[in-house]
C-alpha atoms as a PDB file:
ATOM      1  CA  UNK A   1       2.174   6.105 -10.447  1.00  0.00           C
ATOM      2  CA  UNK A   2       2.351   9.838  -9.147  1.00  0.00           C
ATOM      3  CA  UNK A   3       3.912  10.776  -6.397  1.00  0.00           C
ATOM      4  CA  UNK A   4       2.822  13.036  -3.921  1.00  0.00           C
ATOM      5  CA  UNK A   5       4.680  15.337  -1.053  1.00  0.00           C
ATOM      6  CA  UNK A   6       4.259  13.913   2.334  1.00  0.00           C
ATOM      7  CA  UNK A   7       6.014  13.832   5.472  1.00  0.00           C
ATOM      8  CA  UNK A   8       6.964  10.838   7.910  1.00  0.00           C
ATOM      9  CA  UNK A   9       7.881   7.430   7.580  1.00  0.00           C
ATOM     10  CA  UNK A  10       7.704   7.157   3.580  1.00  0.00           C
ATOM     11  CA  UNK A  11       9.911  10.803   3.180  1.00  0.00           C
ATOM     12  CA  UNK A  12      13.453   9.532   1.760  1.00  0.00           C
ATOM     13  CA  UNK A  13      16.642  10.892   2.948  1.00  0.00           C
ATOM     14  CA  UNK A  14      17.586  13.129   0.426  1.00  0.00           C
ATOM     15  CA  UNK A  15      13.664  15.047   0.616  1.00  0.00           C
ATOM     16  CA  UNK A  16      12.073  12.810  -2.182  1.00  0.00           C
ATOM     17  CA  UNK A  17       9.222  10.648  -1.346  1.00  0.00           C
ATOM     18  CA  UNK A  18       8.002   7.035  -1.708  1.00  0.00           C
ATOM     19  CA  UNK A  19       5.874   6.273  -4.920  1.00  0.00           C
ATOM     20  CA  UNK A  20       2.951   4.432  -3.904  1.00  0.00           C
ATOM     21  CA  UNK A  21       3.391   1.428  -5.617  1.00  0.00           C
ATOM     22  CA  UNK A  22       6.755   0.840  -3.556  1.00  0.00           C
ATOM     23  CA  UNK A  23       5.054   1.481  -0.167  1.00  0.00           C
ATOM     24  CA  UNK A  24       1.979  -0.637  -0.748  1.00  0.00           C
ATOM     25  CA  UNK A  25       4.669  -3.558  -2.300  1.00  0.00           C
ATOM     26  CA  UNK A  26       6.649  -2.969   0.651  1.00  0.00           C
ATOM     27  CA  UNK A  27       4.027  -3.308   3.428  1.00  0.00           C
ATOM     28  CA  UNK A  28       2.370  -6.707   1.314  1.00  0.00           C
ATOM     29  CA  UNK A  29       5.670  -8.220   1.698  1.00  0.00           C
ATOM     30  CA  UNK A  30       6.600  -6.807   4.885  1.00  0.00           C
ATOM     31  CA  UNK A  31       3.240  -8.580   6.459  1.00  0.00           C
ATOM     32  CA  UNK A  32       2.538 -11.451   3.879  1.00  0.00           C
ATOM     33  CA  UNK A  33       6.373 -12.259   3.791  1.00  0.00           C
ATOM     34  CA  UNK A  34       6.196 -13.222   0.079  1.00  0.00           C
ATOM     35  CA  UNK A  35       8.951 -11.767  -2.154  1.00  0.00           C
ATOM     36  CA  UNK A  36       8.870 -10.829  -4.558  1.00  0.00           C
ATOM     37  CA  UNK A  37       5.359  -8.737  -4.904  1.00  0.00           C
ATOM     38  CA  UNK A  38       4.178  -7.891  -8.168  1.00  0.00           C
ATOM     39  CA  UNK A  39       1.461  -5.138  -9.132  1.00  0.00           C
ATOM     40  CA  UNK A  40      -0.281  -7.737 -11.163  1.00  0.00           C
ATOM     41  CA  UNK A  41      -0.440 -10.627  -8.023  1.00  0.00           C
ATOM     42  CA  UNK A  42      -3.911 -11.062  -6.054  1.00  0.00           C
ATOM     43  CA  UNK A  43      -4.004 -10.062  -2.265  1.00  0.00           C
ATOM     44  CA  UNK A  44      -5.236 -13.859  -1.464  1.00  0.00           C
ATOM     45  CA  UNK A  45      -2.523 -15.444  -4.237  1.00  0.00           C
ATOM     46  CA  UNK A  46       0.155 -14.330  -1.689  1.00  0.00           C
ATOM     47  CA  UNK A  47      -1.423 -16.285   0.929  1.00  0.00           C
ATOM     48  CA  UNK A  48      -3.190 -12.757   2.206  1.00  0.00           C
ATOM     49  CA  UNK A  49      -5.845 -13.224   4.919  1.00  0.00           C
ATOM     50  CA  UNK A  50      -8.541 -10.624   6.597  1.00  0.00           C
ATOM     51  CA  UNK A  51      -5.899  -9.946   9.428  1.00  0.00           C
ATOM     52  CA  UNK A  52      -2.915  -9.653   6.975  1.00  0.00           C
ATOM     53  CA  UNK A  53      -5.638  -6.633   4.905  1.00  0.00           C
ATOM     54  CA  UNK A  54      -5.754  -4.771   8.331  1.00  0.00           C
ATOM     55  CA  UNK A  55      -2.603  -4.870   9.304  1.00  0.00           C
ATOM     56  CA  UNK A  56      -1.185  -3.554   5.392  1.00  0.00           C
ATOM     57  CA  UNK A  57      -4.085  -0.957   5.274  1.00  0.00           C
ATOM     58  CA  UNK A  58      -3.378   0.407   9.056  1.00  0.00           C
ATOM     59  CA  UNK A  59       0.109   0.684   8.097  1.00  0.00           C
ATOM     60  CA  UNK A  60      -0.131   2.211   4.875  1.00  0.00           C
ATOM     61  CA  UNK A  61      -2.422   4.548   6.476  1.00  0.00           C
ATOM     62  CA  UNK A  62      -0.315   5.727   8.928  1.00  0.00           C
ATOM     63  CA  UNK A  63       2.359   6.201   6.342  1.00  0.00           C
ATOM     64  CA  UNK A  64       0.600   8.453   4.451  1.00  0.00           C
ATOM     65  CA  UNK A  65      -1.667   9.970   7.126  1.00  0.00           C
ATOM     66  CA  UNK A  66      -5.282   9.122   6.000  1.00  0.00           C
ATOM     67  CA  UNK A  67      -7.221   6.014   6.362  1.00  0.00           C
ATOM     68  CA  UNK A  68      -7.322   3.151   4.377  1.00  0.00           C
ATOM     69  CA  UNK A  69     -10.390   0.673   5.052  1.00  0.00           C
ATOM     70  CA  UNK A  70      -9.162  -3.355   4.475  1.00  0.00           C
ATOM     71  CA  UNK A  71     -11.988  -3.887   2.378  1.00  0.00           C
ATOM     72  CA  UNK A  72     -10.695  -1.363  -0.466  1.00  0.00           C
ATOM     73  CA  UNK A  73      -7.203  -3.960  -0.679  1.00  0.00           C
ATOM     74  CA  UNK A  74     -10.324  -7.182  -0.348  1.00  0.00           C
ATOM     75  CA  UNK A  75     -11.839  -5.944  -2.863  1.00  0.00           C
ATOM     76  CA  UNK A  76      -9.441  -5.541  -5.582  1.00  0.00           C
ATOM     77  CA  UNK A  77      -8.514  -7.959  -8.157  1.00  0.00           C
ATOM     78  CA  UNK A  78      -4.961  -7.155  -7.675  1.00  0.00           C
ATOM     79  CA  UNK A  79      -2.375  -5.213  -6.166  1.00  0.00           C
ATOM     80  CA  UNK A  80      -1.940  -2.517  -8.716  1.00  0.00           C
ATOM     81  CA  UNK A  81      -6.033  -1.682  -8.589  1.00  0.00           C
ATOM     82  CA  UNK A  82      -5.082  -1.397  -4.625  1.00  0.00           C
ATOM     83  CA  UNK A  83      -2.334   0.626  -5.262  1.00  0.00           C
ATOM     84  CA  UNK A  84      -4.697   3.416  -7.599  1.00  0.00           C
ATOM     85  CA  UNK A  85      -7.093   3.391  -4.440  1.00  0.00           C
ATOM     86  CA  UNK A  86      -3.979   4.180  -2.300  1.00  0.00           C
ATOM     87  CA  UNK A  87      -2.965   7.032  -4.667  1.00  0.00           C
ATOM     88  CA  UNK A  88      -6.577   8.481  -4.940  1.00  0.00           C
ATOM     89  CA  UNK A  89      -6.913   8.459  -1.421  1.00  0.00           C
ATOM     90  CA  UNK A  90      -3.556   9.954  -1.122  1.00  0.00           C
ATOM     91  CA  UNK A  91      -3.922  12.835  -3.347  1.00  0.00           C
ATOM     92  CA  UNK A  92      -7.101  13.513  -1.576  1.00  0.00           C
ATOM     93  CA  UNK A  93      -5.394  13.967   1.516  1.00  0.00           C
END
């Protein structure tokens, strides 16, 4: 995945930032509390729910300032398609 220059809560200590794949893995098990999270699982495999797709996509959109609608993470047939709408949308930015 690419990583893009961004400032906030996904900037690292040392200046670098978070890939996207590791914030989007981090928020699914952050609100789905299933570990571990794998590009290749479904959304609704991990137990994932309407409420749960809000809550990730309002989170990861406040991470990297620009908003994600729930139905892009509904939508797709698993985490890593999510994650490639997360980066789009992020490089967008």
């Amino acid at each position: 995945m690419s990583r893009h220059h961004i400032a906030g809560d996904d900037a690292l200590p040392d200046g670098g930032e978070v890939a996207t794949a590791e914030l989007v893995l981090a928020v699914v098990t952050e609100v789905t509390g299933q570990s571990p999270v794998r590009p290749a699982d479904s959304f609704f495999d991990l137990g994932g729910t309407s409420l749960d797709a809000v809550r990730i996509c309002l989170r990861i959109g406040r991470r990297i300032g620009t908003d994600i609608d729930a139905t892009t993470l509904l939508d797709s047939e698993d985490l890593a398609a999510f994650v490639e709408t997360v980066d789009a949308a992020r490089a967008a930015r």
